[in-house]
Each structure stands twice: as C-alpha cells, then as structure tokens.
C-alpha atoms as a PDB file:
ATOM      1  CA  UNK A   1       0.000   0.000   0.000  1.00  0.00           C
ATOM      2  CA  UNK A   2       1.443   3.277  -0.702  1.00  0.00           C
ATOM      3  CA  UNK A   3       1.472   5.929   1.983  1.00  0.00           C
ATOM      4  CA  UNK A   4      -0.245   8.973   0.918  1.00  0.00           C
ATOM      5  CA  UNK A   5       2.369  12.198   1.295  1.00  0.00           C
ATOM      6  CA  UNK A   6      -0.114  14.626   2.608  1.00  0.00           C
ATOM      7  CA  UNK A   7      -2.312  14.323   5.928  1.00  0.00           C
ATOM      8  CA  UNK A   8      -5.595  15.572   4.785  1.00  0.00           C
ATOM      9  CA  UNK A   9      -7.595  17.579   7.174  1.00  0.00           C
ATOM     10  CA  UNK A  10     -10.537  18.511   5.332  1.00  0.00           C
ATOM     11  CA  UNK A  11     -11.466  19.886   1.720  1.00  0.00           C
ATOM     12  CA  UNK A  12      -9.241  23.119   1.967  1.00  0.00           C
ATOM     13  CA  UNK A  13      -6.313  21.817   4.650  1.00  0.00           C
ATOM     14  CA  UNK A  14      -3.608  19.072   4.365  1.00  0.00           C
ATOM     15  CA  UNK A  15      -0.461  18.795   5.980  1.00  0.00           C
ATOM     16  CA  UNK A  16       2.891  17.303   4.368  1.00  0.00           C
ATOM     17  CA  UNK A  17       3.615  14.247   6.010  1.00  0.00           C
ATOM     18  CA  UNK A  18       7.824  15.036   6.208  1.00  0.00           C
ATOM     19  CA  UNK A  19       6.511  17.406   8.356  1.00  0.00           C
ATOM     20  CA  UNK A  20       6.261  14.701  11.104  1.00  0.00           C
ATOM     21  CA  UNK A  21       8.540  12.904  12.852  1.00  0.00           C
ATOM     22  CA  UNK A  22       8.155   9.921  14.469  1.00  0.00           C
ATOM     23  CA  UNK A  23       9.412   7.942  16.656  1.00  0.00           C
ATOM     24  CA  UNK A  24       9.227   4.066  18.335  1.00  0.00           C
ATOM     25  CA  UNK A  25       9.417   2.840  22.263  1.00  0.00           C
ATOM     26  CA  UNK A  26       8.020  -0.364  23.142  1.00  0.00           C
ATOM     27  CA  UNK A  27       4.614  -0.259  24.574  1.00  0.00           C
ATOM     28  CA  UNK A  28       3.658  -0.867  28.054  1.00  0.00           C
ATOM     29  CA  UNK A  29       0.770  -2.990  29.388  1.00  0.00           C
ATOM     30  CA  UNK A  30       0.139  -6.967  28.827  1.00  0.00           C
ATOM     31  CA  UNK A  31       1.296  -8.088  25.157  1.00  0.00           C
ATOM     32  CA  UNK A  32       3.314 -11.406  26.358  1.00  0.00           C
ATOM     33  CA  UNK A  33       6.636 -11.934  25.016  1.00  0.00           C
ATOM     34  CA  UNK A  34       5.901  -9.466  21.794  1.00  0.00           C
ATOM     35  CA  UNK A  35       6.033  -6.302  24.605  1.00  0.00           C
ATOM     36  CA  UNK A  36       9.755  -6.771  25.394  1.00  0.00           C
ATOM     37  CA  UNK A  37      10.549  -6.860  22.093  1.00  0.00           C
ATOM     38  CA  UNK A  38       8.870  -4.708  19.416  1.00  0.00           C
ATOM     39  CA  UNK A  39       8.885  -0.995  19.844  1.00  0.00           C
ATOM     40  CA  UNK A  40       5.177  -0.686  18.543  1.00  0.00           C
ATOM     41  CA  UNK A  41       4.462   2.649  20.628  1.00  0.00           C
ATOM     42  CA  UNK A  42       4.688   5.408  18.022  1.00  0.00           C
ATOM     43  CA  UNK A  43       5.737   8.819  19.082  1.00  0.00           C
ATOM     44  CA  UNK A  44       4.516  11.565  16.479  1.00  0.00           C
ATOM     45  CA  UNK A  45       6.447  15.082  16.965  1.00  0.00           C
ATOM     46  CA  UNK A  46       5.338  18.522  15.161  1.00  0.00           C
ATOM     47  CA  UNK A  47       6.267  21.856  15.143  1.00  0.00           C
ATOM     48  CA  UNK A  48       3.122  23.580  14.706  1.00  0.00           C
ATOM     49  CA  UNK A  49       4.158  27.206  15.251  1.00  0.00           C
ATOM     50  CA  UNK A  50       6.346  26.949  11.977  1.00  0.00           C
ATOM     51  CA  UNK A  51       4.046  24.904   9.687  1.00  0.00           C
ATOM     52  CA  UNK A  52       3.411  27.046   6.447  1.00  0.00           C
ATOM     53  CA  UNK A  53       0.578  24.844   5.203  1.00  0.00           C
ATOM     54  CA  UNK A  54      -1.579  26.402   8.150  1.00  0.00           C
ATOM     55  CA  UNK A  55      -3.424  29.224   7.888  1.00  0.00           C
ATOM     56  CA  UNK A  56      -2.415  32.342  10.728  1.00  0.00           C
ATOM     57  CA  UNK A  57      -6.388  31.959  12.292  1.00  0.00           C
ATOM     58  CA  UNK A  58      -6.170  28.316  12.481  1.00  0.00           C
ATOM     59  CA  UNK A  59      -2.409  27.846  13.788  1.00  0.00           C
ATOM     60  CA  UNK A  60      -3.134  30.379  16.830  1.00  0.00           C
ATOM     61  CA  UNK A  61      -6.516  28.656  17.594  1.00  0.00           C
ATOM     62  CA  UNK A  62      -4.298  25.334  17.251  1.00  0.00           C
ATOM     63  CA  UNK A  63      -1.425  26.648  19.620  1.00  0.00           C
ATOM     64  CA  UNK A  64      -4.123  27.865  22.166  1.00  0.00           C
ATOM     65  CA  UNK A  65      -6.372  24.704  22.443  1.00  0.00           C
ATOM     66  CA  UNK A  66      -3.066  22.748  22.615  1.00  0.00           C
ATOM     67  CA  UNK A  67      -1.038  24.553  24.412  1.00  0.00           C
ATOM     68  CA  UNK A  68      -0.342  22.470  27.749  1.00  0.00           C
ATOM     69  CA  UNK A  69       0.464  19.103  24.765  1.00  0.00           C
ATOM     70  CA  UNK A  70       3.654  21.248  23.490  1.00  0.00           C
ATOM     71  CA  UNK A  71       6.883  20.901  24.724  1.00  0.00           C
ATOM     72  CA  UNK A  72       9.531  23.623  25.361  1.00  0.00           C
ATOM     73  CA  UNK A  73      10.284  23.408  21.778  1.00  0.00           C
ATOM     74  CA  UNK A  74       6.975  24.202  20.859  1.00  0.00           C
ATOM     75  CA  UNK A  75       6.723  20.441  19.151  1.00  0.00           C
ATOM     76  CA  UNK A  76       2.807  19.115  19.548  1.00  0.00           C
ATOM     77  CA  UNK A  77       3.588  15.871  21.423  1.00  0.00           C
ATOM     78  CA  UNK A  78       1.325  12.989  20.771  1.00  0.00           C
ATOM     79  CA  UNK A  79       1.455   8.727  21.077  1.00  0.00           C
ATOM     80  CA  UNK A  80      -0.512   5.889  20.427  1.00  0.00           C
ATOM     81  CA  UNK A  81       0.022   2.836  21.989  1.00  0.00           C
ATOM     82  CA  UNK A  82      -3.379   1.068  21.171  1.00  0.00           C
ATOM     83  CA  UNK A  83      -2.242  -1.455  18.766  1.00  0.00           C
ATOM     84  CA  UNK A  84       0.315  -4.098  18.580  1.00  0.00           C
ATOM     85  CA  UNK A  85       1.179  -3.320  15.124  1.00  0.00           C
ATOM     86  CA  UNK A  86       3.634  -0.256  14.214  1.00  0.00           C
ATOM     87  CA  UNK A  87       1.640   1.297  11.284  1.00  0.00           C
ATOM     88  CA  UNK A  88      -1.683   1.044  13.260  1.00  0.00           C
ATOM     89  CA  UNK A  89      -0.462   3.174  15.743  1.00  0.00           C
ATOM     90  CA  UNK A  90       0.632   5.658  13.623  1.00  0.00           C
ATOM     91  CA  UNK A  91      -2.821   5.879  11.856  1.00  0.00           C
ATOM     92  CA  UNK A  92      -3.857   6.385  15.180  1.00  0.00           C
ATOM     93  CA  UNK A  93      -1.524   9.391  15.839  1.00  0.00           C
ATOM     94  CA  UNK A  94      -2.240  10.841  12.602  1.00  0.00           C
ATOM     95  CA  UNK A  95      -5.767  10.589  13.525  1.00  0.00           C
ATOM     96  CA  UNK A  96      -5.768  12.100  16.504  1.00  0.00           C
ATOM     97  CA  UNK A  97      -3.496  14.735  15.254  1.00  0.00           C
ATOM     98  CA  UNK A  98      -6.466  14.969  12.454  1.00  0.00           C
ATOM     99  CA  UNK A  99      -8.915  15.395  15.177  1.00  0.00           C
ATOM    100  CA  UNK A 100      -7.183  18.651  17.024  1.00  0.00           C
ATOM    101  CA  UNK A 101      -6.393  20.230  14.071  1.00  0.00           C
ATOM    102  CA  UNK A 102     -10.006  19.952  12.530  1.00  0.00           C
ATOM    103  CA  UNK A 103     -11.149  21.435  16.063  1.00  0.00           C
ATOM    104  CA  UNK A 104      -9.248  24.370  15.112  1.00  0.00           C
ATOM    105  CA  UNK A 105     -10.217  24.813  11.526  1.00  0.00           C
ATOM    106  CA  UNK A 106     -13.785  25.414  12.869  1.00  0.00           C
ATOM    107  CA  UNK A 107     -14.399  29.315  13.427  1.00  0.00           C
ATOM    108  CA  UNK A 108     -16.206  29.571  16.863  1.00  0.00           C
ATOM    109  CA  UNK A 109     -19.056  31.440  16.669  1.00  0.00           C
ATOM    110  CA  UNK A 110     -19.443  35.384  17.976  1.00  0.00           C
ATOM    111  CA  UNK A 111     -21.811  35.495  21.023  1.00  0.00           C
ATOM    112  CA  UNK A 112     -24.518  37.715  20.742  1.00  0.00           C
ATOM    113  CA  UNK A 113     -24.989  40.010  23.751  1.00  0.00           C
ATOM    114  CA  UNK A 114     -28.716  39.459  25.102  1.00  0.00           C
ATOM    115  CA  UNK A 115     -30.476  42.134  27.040  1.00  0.00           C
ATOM    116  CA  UNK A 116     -33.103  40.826  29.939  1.00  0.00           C
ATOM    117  CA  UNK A 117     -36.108  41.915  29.057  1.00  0.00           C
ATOM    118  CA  UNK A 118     -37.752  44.883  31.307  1.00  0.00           C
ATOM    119  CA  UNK A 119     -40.903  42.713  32.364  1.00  0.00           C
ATOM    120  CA  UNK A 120     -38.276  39.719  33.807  1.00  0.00           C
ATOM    121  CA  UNK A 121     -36.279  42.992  35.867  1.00  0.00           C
ATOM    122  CA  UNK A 122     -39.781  44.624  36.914  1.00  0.00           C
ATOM    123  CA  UNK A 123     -41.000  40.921  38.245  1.00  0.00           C
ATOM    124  CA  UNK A 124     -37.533  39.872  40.047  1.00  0.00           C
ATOM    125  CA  UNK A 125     -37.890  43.540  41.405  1.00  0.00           C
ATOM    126  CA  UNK A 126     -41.302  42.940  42.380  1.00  0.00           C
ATOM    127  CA  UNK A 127     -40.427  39.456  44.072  1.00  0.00           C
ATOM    128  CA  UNK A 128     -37.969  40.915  46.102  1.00  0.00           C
ATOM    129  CA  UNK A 129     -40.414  43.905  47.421  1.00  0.00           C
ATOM    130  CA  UNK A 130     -42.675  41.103  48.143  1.00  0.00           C
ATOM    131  CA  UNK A 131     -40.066  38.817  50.047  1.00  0.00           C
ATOM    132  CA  UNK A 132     -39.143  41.789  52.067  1.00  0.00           C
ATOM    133  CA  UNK A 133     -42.618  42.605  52.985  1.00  0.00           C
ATOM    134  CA  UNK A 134     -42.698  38.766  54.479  1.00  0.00           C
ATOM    135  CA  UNK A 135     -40.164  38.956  56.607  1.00  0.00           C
ATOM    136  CA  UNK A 136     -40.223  42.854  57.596  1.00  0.00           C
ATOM    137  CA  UNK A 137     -44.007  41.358  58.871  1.00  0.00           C
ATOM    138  CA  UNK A 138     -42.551  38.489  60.865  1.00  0.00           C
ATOM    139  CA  UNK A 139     -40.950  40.836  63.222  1.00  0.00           C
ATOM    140  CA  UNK A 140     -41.845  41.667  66.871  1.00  0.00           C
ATOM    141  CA  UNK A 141     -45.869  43.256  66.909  1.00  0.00           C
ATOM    142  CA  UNK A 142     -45.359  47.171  67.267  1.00  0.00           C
ATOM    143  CA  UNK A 143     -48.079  49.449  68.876  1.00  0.00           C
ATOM    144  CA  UNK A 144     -48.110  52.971  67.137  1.00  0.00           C
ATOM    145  CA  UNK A 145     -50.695  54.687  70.106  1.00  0.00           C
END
C-alpha cells in the first residue's frame, strides 16, 4: 500500500507528512513476550508554530487549544500505543493529530450580547419587594398609640 504524502484535514487543509517525525518505544501494558521486544508505541512530533501549510487563524486557535500538549520546543507531542502493530499506531496518531487540528479549523461562533427583558427585571424587582414585605411582617408586633 502506498502511503499517501499529505495528511488531509478537510477539503481546503492538508499537511505534508515530512513534516512529522516519528518515533518508536516499546509499549507498556500486557502483550506477552511481543512487549519486550517490538517498539510498537509510536511517538509523532510537530512543530506547529512553523508549519506554512496552516493558515495564521487556524495555527493560533491550534497553539491555544493545545497549548499544555507542546513541549519547550513548541513540538505538539502525541502517542498511540493502542495497537500491537507499528503502522496502526501511527494511523492512530495521525488521527488524533487529524482530530485537534479539525477542532481548530472550525471558526467559533461570535456570542450575541442578550439584554433581559424589562418585564423579567420589573418581576424579580417585584419578588424581592414582596419577600421583604414577608419577613419585615414576621418581626416583633409594634403598637403605634
């Protein structure tokens, strides 16, 4: 099977793959015999901050939402350790890697300021008065002769 060159994000966004770097550990957890010998963990390493194929809006939004997963290098840190098989786990990487990065594309919406209207103000108002009234009448009886 030949490895496509590009990581494709969506329709407008792909990433060169010599971009990347990768590298192998063996996994922990239960895996027998296999665990102590095959470095199946992948490692994937990028440098976001100086990735051309990324827009400006969508590498800032990128850097922020990811910012405690870089390193002091500013290299986006990220492993897979899921399968026993090598090129599995860096499907895995590439797809999580796919994941953040399509998070980022997506312009978050503008909030709309919202003004409570005048009759909710009036009746809160009008609640409290009300409350007050209560407990102004619980008090001790007063004789005004």
């Amino acid at each position: 099977m030949i490895k496509p060159t590009t990581l494709r994000i969506n329709s407008h966004l792909e990433i060169p793959r010599r971009e990347f770097h990768f590298t192998f550990v063996r996994s922990s957890g239960p895996g027998g015999q296999n665990v102590n010998k095959v470095a199946s963990k992948a490692v994937l390493r990028w440098s976001p901050g100086e990735c051309g194929s990324l827009p400006a809006d969508v590498r800032t939004r990128l850097l922020s939402q990811c910012a405690r997963r870089l390193n002091d290098r500013g290299e986006l840190v990220l492993s897979s350790q899921r399968f026993r098989d090598q090129g599995k786990n860096i499907d895995d990487c590439l797809a999580k890697l796919r994941s953040l990065v399509l998070a980022a594309a997506t312009v978050p919406k503008k909030r709309k300021k919202t003004r409570v209207p005048k009759s909710v103000r009036e009746g809160r108002l009008q609640q409290k008065r009300v409350t007050s009234e209560k407990k102004r009448r619980r008090g001790p009886a007063r004789f005004d002769d």
